[in-house]
C-alpha atoms as a PDB file:
ATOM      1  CA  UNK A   1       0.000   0.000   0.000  1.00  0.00           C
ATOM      2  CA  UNK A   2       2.801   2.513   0.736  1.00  0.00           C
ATOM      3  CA  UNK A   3       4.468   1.658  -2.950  1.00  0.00           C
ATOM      4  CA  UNK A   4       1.245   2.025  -4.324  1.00  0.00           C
ATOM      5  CA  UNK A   5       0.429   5.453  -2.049  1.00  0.00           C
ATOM      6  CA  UNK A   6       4.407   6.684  -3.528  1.00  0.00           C
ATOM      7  CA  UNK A   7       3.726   5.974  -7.426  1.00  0.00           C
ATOM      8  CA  UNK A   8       0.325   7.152  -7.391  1.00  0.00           C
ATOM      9  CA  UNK A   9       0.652  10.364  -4.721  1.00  0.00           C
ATOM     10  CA  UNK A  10      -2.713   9.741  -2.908  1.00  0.00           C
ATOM     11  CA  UNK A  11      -2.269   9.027   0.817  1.00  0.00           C
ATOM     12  CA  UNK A  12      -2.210   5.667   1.774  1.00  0.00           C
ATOM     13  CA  UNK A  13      -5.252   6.552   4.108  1.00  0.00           C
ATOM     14  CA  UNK A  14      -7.118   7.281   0.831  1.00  0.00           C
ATOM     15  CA  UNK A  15      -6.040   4.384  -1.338  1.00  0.00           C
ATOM     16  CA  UNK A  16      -7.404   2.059   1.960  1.00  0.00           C
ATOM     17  CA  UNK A  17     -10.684   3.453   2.106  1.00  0.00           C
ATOM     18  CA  UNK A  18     -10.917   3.122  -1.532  1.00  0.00           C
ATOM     19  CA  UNK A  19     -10.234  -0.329  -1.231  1.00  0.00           C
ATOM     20  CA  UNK A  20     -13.129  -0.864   1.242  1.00  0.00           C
ATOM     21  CA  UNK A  21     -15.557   0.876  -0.765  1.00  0.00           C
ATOM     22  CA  UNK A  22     -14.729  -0.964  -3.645  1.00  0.00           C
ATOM     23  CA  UNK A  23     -13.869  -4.428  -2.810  1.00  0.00           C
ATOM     24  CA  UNK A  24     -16.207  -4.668   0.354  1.00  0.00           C
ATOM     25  CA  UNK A  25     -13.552  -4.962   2.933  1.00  0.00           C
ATOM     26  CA  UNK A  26     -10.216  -3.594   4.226  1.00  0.00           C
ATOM     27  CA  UNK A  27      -6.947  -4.436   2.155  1.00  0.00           C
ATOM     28  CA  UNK A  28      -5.453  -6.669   5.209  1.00  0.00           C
ATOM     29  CA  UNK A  29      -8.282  -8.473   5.026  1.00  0.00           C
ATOM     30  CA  UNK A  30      -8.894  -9.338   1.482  1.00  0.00           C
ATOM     31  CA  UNK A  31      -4.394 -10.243   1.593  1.00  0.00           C
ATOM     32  CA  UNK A  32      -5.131 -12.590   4.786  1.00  0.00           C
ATOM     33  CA  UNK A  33      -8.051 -14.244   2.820  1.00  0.00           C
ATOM     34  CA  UNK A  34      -5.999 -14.934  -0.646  1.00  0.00           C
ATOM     35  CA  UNK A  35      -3.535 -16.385   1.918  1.00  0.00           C
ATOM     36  CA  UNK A  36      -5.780 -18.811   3.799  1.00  0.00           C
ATOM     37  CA  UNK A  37      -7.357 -19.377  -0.064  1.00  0.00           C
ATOM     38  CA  UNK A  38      -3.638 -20.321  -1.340  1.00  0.00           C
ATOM     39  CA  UNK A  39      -2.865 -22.219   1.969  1.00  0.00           C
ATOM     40  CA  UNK A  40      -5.970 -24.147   1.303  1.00  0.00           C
ATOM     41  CA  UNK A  41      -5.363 -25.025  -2.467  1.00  0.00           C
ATOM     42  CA  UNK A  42      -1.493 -26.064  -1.908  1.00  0.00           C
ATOM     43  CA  UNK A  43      -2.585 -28.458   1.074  1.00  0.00           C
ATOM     44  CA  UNK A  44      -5.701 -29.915  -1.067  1.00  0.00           C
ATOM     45  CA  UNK A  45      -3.513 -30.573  -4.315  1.00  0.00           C
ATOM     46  CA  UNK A  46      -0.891 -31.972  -1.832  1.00  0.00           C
ATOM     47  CA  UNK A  47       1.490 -29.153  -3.281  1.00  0.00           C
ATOM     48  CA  UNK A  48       2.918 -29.314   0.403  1.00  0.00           C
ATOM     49  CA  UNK A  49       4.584 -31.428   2.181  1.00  0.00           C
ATOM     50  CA  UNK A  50       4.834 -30.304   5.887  1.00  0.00           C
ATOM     51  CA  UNK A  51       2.849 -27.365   7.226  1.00  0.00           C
ATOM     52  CA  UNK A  52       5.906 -25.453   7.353  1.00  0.00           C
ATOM     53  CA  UNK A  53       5.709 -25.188   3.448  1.00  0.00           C
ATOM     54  CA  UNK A  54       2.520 -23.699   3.754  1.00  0.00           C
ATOM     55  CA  UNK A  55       4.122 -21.393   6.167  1.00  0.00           C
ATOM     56  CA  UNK A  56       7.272 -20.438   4.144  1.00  0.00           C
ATOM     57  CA  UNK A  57       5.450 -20.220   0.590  1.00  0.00           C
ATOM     58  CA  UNK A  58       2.337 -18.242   1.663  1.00  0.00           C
ATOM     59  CA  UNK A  59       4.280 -15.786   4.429  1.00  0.00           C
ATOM     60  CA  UNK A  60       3.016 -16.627   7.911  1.00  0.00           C
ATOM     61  CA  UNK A  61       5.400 -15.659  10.621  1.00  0.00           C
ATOM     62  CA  UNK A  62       5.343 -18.999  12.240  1.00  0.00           C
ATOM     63  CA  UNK A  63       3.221 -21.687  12.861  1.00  0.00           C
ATOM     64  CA  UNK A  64       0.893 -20.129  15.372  1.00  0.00           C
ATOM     65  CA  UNK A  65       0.078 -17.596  12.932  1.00  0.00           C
ATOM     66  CA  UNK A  66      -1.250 -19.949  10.567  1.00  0.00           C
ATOM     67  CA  UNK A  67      -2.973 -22.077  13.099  1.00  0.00           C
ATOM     68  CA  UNK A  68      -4.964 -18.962  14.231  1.00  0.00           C
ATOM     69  CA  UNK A  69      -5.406 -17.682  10.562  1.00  0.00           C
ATOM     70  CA  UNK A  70      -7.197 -21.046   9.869  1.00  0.00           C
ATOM     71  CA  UNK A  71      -9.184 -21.495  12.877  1.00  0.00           C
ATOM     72  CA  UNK A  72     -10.555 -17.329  11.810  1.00  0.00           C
ATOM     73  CA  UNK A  73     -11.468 -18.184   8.405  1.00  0.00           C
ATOM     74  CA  UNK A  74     -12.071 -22.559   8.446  1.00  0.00           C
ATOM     75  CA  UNK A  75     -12.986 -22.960  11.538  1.00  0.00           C
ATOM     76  CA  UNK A  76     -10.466 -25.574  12.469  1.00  0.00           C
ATOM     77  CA  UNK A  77      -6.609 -26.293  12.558  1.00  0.00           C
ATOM     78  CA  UNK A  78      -4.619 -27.357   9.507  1.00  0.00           C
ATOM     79  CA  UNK A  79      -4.064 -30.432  11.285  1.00  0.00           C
ATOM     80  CA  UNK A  80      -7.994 -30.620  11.843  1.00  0.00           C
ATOM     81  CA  UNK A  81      -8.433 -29.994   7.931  1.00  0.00           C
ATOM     82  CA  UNK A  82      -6.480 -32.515   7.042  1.00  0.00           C
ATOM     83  CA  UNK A  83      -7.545 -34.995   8.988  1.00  0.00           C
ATOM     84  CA  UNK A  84     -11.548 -33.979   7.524  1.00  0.00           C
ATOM     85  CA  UNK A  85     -10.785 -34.253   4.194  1.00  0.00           C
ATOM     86  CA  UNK A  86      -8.761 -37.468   4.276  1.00  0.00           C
ATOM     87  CA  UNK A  87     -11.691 -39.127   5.996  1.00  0.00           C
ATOM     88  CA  UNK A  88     -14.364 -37.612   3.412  1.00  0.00           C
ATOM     89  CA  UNK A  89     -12.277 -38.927   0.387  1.00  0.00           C
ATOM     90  CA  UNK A  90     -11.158 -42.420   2.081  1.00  0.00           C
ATOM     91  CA  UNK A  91     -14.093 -43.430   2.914  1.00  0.00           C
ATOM     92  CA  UNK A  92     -16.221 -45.706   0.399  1.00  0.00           C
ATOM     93  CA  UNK A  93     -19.765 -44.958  -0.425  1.00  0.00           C
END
């Protein structure tokens, strides 16, 4: 937001509230959702190994931070995730 704030010369204030208005919700918001949306996608096309992939391709700080960013948006750990999607696909009809 400040690069954007520098190249354009509106305030970085201004360039958040225009966000808002036009996307529906802040900028940190929309940027934590991609990430749980990314996060999601590389663990459900097994594009990761270890949580700490997740952590180191998508930016999380550590592995609390992605624990809690799950449990805001999924409602559960990655662990928990995991674990609820192996059982819905292993188990026959």
């Amino acid at each position: 937001m400040n690069q954007l704030a520098a190249e354009t010369g509106y305030s970085t204030r201004y360039l958040r509230k225009q966000f808002d208005v036009h996307v529906g919700m802040p900028p940190k918001l929309f940027s934590q959702i991609v990430r749980f949306q990314n996060s999601l996608h590389m663990l459900l096309n097994k594009q990761a190994f270890t949580v700490w992939d997740v952590i180191n391709e998508n930016g999380y700080f550590d592995q609390s931070h992605l624990i809690n960013e799950f449990k805001k948006f999924g409602y559960l750990t990655p662990t928990e995730f995991i674990d609820a999607v192996s059982k819905k696909f292993s188990n026959p009809i």
